[in-house]
N, C-alpha and C. Protein backbone atom coordinates (compact mmCIF):
# COMPACT_ATOMS: atom_id res chain seq x y z
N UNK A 1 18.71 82.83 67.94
CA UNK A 1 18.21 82.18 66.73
C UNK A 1 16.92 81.44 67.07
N UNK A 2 15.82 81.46 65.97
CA UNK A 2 14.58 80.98 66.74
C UNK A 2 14.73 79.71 65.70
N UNK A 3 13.77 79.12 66.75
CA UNK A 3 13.73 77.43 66.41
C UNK A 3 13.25 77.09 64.32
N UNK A 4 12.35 78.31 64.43
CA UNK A 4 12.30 77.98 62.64
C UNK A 4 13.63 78.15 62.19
N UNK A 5 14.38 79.45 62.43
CA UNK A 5 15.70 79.48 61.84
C UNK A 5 16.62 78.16 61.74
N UNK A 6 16.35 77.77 63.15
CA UNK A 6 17.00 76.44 62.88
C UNK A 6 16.54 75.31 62.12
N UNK A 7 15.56 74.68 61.93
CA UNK A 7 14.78 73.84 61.11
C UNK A 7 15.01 74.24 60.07
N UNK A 8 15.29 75.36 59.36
CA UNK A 8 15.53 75.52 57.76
C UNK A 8 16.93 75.35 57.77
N UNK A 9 18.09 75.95 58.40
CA UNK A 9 19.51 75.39 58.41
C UNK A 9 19.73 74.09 58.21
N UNK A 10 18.62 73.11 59.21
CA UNK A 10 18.83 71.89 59.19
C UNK A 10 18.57 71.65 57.83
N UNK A 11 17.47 71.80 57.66
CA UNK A 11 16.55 71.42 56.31
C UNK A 11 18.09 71.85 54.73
N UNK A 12 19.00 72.99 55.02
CA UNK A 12 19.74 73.19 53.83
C UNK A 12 20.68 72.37 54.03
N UNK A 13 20.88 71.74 55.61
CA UNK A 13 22.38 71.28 55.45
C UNK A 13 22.21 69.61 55.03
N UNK A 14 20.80 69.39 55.04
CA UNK A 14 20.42 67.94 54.92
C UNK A 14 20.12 67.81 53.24
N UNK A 15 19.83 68.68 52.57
CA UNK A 15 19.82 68.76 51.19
C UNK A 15 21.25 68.96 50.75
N UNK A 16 22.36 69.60 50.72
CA UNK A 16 23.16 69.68 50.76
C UNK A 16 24.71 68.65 50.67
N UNK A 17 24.43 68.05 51.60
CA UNK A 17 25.16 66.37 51.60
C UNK A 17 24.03 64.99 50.70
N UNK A 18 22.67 65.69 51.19
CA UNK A 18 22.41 64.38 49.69
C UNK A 18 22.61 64.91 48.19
N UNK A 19 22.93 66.05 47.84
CA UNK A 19 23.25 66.24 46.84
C UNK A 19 24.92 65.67 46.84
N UNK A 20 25.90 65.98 47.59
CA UNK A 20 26.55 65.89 47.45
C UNK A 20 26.96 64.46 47.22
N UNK A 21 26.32 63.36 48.07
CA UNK A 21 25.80 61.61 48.09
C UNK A 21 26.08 61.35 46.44
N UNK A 22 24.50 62.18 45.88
CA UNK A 22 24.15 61.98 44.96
C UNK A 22 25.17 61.88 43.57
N UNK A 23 25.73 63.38 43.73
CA UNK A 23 27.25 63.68 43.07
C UNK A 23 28.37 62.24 42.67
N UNK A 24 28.42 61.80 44.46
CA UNK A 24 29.40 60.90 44.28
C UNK A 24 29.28 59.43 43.87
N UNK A 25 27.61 59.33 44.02
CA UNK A 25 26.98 58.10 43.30
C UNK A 25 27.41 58.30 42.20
N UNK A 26 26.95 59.09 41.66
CA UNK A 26 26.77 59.19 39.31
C UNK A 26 28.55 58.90 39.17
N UNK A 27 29.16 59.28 40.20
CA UNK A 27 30.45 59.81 39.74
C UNK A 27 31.37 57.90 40.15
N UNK A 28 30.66 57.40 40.77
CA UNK A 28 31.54 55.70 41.27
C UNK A 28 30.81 54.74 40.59
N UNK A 29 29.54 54.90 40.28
CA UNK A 29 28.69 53.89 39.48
C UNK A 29 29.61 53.88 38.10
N UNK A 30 29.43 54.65 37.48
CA UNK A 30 30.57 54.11 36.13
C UNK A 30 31.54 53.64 36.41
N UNK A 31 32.26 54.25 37.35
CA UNK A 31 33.66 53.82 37.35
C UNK A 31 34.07 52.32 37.47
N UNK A 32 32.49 51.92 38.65
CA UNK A 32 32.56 50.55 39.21
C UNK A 32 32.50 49.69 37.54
N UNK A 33 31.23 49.96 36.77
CA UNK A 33 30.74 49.62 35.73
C UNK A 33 32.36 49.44 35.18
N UNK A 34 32.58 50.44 34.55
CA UNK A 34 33.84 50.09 33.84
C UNK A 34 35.28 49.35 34.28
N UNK A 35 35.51 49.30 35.22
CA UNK A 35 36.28 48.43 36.44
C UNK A 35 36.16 46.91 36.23
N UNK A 36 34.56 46.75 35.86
CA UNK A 36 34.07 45.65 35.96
C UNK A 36 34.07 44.79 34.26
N UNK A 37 34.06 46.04 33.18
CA UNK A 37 34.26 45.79 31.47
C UNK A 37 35.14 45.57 31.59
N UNK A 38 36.58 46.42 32.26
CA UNK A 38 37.78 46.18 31.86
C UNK A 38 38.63 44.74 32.18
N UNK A 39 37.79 44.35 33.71
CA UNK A 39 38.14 42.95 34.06
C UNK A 39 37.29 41.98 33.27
N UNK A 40 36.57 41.62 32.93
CA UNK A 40 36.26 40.17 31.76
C UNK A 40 36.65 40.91 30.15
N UNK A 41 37.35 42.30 30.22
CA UNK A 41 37.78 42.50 28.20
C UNK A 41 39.19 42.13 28.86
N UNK A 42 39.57 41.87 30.05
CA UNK A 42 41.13 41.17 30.20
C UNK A 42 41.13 40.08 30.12
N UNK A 43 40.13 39.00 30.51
CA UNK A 43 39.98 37.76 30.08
C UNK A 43 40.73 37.12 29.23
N UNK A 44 41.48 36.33 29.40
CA UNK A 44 41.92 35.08 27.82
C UNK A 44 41.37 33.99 28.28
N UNK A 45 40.66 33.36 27.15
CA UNK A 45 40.16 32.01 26.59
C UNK A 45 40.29 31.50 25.55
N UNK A 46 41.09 30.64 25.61
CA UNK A 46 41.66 29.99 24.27
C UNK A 46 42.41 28.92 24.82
N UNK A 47 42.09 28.03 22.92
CA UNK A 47 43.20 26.95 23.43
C UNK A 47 44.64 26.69 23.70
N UNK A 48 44.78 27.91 22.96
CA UNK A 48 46.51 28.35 22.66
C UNK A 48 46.91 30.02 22.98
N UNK A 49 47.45 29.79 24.31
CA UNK A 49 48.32 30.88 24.67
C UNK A 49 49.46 31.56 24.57
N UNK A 50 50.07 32.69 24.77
CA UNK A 50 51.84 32.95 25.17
C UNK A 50 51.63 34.21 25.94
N UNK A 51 52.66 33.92 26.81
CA UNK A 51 53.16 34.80 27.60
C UNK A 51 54.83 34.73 28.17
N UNK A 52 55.31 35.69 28.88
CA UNK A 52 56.41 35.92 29.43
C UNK A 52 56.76 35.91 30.64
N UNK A 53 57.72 35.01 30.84
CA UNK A 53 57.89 35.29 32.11
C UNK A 53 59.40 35.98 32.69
N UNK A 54 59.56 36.65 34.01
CA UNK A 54 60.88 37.38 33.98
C UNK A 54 61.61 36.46 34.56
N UNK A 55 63.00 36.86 34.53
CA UNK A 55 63.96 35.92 34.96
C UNK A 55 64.01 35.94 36.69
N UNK A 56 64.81 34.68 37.19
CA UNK A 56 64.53 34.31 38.41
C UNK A 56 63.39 33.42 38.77
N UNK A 57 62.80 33.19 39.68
CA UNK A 57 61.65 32.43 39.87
C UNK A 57 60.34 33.77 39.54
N UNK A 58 59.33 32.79 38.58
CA UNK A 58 58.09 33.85 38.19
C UNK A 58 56.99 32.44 38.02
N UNK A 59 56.08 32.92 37.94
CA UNK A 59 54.69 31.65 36.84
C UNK A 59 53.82 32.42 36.78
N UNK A 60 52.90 31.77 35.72
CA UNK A 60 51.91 32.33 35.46
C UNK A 60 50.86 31.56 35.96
N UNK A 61 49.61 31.67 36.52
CA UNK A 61 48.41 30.75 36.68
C UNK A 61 47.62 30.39 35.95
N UNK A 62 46.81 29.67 34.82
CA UNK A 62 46.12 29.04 34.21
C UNK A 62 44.99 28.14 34.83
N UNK A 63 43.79 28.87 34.05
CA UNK A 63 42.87 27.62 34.56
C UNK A 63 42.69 27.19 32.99
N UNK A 64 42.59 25.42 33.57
CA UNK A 64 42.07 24.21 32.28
C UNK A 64 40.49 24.23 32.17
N UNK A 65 39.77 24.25 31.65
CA UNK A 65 38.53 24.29 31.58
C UNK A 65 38.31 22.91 30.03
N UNK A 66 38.48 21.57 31.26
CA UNK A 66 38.09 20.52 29.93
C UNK A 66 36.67 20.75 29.08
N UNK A 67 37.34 20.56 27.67
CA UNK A 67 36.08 21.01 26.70
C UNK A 67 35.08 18.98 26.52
N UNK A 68 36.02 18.25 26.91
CA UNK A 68 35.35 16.88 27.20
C UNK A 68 35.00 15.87 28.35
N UNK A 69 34.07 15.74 28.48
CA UNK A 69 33.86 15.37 29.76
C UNK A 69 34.73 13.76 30.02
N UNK A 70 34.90 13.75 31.15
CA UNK A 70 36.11 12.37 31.29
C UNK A 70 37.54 12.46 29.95
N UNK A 71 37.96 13.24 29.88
CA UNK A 71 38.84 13.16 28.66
C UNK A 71 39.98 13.10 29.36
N UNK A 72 40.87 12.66 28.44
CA UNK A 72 42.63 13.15 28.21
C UNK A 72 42.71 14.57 27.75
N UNK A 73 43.23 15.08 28.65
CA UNK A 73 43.91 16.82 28.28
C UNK A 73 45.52 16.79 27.92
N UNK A 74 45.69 17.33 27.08
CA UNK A 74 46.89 17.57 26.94
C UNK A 74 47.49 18.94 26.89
N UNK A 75 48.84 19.03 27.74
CA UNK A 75 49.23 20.68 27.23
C UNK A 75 50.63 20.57 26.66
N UNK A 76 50.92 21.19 25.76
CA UNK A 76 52.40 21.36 25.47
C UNK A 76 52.73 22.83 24.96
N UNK A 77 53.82 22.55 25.71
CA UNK A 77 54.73 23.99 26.12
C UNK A 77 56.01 23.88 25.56
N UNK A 78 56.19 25.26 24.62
CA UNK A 78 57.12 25.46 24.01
C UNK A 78 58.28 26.30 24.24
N UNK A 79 59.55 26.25 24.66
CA UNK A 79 60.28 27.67 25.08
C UNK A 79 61.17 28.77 24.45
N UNK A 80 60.85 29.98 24.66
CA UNK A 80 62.15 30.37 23.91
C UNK A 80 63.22 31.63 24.81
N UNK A 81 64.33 31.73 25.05
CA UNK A 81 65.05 31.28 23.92
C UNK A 81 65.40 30.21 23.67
N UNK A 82 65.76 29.68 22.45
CA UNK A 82 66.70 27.95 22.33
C UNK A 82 67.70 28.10 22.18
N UNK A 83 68.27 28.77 22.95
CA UNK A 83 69.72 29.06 22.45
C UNK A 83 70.65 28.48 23.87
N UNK A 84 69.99 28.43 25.45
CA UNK A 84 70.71 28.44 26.19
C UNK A 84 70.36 27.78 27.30
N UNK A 85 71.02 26.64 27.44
CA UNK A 85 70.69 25.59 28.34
C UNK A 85 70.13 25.23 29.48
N UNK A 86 70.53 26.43 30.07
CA UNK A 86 70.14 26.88 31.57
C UNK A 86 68.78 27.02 31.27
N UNK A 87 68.02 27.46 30.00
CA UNK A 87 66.39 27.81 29.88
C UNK A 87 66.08 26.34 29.95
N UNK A 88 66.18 25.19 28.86
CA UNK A 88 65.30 24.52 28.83
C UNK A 88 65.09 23.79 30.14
N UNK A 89 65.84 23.63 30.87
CA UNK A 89 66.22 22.61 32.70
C UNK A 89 65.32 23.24 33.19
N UNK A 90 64.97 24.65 33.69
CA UNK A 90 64.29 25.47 34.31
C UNK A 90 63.20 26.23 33.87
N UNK A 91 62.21 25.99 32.84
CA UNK A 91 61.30 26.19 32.69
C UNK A 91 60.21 25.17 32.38
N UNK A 92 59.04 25.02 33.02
CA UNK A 92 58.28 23.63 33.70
C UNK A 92 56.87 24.44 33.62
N UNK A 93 55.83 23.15 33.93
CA UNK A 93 54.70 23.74 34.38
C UNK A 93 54.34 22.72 35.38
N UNK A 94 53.00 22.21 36.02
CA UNK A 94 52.73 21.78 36.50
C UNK A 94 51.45 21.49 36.72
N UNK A 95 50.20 20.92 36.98
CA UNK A 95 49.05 20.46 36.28
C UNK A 95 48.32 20.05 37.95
N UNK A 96 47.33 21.00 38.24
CA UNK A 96 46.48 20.77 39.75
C UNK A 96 45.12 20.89 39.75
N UNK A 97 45.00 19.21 40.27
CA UNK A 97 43.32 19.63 40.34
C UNK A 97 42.76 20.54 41.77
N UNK A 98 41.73 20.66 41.58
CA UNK A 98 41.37 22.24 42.36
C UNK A 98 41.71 22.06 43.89
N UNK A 99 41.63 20.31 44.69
CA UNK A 99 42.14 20.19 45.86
C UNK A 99 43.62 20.45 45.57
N UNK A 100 44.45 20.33 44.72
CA UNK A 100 45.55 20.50 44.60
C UNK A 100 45.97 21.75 44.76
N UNK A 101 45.16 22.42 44.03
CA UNK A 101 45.25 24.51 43.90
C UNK A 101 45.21 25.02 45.39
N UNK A 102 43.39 24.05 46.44
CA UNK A 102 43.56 24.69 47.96
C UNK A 102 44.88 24.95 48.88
N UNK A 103 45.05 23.41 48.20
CA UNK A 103 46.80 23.14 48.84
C UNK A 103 47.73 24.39 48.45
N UNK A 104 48.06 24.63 47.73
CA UNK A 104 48.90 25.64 47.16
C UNK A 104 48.80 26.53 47.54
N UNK A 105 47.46 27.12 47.83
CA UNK A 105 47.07 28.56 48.39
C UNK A 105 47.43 28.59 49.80
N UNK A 106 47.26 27.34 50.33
CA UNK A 106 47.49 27.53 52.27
C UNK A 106 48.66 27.14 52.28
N UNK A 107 49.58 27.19 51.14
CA UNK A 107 50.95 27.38 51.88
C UNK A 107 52.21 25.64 51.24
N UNK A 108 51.18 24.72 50.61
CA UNK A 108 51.72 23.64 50.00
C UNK A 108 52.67 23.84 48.70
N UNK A 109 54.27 23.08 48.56
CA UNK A 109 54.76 23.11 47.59
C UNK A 109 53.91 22.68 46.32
N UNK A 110 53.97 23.88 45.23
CA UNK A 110 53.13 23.02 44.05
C UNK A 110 53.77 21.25 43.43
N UNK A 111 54.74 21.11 43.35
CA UNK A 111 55.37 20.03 43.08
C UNK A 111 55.06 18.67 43.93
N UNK A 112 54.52 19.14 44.93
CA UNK A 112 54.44 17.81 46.23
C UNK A 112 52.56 17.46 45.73
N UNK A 113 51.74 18.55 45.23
CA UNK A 113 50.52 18.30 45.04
C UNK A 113 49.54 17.62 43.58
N UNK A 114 51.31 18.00 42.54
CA UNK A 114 50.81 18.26 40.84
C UNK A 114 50.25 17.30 40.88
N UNK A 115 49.37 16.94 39.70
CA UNK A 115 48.77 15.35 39.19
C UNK A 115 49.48 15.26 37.70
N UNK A 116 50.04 16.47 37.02
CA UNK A 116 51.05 16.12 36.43
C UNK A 116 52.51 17.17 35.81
N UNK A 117 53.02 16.64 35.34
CA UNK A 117 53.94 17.95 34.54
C UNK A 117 54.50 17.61 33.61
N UNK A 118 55.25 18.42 33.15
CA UNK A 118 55.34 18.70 32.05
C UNK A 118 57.20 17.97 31.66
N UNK A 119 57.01 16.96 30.40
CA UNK A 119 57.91 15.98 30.47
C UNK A 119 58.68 16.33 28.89
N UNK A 120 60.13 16.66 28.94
CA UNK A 120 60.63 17.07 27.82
C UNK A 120 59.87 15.53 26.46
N UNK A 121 59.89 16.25 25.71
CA UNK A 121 59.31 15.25 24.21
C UNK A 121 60.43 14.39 23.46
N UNK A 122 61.58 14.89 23.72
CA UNK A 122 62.96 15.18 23.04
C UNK A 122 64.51 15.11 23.81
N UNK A 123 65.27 14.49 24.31
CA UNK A 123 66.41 14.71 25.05
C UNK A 123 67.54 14.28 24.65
N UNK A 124 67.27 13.80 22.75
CA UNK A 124 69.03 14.18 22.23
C UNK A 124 69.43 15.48 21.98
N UNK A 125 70.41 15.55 22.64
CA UNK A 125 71.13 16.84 22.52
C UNK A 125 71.73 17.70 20.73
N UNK A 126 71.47 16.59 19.94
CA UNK A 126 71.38 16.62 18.22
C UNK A 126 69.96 17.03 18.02
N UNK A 127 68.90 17.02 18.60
CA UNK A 127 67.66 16.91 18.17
C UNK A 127 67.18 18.44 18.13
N UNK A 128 66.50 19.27 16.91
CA UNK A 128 66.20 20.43 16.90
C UNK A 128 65.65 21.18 17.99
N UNK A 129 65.77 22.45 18.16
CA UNK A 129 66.17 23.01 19.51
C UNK A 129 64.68 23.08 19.94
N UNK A 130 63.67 22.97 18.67
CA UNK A 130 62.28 23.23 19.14
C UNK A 130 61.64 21.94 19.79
N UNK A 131 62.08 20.76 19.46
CA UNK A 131 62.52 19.45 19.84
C UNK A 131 62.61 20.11 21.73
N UNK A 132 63.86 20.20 21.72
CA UNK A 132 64.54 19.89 22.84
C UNK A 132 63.93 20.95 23.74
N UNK A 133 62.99 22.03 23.10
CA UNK A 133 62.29 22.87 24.51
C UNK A 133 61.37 22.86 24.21
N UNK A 134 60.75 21.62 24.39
CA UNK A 134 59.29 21.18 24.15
C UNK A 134 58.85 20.64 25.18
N UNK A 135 57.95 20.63 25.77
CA UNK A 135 57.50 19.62 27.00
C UNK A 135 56.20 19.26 27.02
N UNK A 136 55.76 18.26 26.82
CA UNK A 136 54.40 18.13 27.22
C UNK A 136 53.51 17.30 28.78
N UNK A 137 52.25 17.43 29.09
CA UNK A 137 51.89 17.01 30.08
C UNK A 137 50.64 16.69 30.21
N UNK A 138 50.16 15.33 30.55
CA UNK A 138 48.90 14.94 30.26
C UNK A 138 48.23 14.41 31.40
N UNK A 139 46.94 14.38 31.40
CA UNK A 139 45.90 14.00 32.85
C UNK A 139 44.54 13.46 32.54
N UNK A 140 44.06 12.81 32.88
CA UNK A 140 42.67 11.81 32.95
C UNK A 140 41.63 13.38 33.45
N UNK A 141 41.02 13.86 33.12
CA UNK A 141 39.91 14.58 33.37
C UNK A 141 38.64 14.02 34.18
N UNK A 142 38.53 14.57 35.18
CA UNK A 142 37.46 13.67 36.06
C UNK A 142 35.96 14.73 36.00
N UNK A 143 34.78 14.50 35.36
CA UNK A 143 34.20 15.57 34.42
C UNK A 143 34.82 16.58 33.93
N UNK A 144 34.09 17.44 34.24
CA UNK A 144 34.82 18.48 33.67
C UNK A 144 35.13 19.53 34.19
N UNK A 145 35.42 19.38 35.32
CA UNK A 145 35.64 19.88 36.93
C UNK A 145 36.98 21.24 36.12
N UNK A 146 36.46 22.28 36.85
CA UNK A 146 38.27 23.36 36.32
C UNK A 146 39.88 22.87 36.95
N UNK A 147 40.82 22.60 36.34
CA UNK A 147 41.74 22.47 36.94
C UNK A 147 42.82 23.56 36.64
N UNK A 148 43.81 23.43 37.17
CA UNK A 148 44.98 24.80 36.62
C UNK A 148 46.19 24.37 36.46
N UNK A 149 46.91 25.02 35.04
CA UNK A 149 48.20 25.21 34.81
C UNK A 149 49.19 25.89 35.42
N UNK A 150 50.25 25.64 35.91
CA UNK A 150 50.96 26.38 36.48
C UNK A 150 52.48 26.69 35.49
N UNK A 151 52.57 27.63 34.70
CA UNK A 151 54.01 27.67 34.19
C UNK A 151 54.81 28.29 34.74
N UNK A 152 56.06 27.86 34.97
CA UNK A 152 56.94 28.63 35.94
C UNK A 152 58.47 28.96 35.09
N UNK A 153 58.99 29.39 35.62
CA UNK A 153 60.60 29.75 35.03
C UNK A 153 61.51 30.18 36.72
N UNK A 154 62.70 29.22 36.22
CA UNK A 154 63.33 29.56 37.30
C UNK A 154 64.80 29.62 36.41
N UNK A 155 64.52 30.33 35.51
CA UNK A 155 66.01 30.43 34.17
C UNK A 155 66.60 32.03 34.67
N UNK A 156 67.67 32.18 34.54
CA UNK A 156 68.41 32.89 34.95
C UNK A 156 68.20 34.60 33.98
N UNK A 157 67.43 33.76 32.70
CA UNK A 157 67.24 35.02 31.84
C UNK A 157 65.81 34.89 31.18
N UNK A 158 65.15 36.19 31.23
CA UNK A 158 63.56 36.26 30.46
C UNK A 158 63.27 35.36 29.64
N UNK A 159 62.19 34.73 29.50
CA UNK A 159 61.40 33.65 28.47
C UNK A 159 60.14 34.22 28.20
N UNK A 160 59.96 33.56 27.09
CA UNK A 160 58.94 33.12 26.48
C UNK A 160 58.16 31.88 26.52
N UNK A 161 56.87 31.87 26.62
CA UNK A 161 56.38 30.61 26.24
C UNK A 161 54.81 30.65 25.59
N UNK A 162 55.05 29.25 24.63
CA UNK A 162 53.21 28.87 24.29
C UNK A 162 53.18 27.75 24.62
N UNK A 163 51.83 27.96 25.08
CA UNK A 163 51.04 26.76 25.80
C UNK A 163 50.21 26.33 24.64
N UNK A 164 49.81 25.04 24.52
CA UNK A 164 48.83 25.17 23.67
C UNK A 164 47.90 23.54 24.30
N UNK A 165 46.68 23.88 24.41
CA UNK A 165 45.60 22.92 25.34
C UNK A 165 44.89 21.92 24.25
N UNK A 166 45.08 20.07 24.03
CA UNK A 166 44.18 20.13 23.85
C UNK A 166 43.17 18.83 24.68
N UNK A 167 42.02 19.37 23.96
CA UNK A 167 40.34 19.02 24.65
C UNK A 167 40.07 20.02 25.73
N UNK A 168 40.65 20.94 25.92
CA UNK A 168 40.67 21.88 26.71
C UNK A 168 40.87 22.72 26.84
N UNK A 169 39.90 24.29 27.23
CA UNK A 169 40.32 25.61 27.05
C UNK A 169 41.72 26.38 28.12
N UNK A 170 42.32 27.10 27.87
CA UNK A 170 42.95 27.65 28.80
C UNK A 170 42.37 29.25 29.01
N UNK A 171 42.34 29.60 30.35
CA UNK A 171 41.57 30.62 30.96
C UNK A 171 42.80 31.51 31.54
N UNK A 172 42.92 32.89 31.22
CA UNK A 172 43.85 33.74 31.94
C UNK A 172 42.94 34.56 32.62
N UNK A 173 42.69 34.93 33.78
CA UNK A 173 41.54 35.88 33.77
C UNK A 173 42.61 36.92 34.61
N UNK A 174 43.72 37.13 34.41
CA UNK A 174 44.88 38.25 34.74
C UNK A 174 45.17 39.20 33.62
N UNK A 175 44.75 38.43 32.76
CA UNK A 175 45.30 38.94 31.48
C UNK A 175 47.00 39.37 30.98
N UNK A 176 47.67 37.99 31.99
CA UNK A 176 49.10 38.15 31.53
C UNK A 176 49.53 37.51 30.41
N UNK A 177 48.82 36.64 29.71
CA UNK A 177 48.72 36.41 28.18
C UNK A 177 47.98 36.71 27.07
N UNK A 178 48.22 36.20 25.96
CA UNK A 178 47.37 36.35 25.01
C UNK A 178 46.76 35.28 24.11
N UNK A 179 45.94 35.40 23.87
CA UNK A 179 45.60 33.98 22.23
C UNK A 179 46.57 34.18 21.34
N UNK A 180 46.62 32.71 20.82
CA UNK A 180 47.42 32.70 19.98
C UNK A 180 46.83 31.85 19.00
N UNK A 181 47.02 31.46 17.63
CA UNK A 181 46.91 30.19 17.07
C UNK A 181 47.53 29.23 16.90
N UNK A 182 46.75 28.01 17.28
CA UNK A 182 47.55 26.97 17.87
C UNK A 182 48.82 26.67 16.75
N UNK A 183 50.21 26.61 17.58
CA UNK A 183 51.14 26.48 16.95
C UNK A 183 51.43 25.48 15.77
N UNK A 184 50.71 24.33 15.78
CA UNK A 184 50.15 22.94 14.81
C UNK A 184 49.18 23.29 14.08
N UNK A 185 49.17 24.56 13.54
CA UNK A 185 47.95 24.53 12.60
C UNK A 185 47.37 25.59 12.91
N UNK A 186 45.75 25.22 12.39
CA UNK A 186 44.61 26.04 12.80
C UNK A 186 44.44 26.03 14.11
N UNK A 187 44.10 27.22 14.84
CA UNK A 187 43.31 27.14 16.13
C UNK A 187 42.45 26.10 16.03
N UNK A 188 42.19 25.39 17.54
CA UNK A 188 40.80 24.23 17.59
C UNK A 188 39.67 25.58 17.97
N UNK A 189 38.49 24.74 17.70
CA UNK A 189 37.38 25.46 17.19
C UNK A 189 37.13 26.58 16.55
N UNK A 190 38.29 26.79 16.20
CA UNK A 190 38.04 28.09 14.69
C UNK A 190 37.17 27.51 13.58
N UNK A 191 36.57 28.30 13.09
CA UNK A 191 35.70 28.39 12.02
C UNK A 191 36.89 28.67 10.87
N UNK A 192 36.39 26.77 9.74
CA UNK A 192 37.36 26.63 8.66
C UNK A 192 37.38 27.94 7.62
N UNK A 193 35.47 28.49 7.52
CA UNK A 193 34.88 29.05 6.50
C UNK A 193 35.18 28.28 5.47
N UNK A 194 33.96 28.83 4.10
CA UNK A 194 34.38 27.82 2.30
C UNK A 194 33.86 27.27 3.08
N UNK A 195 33.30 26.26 1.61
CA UNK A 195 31.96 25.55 1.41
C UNK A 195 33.13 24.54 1.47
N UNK A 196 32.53 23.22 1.98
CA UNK A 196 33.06 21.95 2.01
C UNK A 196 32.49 21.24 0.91
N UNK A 197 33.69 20.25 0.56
CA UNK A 197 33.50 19.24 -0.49
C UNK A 197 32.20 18.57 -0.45
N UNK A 198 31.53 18.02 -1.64
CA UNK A 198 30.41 17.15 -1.80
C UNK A 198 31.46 15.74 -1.54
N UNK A 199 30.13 14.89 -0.78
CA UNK A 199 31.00 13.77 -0.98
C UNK A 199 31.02 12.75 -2.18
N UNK A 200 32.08 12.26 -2.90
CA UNK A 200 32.43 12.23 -3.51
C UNK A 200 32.92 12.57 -4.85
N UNK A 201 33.20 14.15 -4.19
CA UNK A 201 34.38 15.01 -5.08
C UNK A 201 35.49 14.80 -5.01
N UNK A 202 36.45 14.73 -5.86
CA UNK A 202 37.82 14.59 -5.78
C UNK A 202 38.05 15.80 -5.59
């Protein structure tokens, strides 16, 4: 084989794999692209969430994203079913600012780190069941630094729950929940729409 023969072999086998390069570029660039739509169209942001959790020990992660700077946040968490006792004892959340979260990740009980949790509203046993699996949990906001929700279930059978935040957004970026409207009403910062009253219209 003479040396041109070889220089053009080279020359096809080097065109050859950059086409083929090329191929597998066009063919991972979207994919990455869309990989990348599908993770922030999974996103939840809102003030008012629900999700599920399975029975046994499960949680979900939440980030707080205070909508006021230095504020009171509040979250309250609602459970269902209400039918069975063992749920309301064992389903909790727990409230960490972000040194609190490091902790958690390297291995710290969340309970030994919370800054707060979540405190039944209600504990006569006469008192309506939505009453009695209610919990709420509140914290001093130090700007407006992100902190995270932690809801957990350690109930023997599947739940439900809504969260609902306020002065503060809740962030799923798992997309194991959904928006909801806040259970008290209108969603916060929904748009009322309709023209508002003049003042002094009856």
């Amino acid at each position: 084989m003479t040396i041109e023969s070889k220089q053009t072999r080279k020359h096809a086998l080097v065109k050859a794999v950059g086409g083929v390069l090329l191929i597998v570029a066009l063919f991972v660039m979207p994919l990455t692209a869309l990989a990348t739509e599908l993770s922030a169209s999974a996103t939840v942001r809102a003030p008012a969430v629900e999700g599920a959790l399975a029975s046994g020990y499960s949680a979900h992660y939440l980030a707080i994203e205070p909508t006021e700077r230095d504020g009171v946040v509040t979250l309250s968490l609602t459970v269902n079913p209400q039918d069975n006792p063992r749920v309301a004892n064992r389903v909790n959340l727990w409230v960490l600012s972000p040194e609190g979260l490091h902790a958690v990740e390297a291995g710290e009980k969340p309970e030994n780190v919370a800054i707060a949790a979540g405190n039944p509203t209600v504990l006569d046993a006469d008192a309506d069941p939505e009453d009695i699996y209610h919990k709420e949990a509140s914290f001093l906001a130090s700007g407006r630094q992100t902190y995270t929700a932690i809801v957990y279930s350690r109930a023997p059978v599947s739940i439900t729950y809504t969260l609902v935040a306020d002065n503060a957004m809740l962030i799923d970026a798992s997309g194991q929940t959904k928006a909801v409207a806040d259970p008290g009403g209108q969603a916060k910062g929904a748009d009322n729409g309709g023209e508002q009253p003049e003042a002094g219209d009856e």
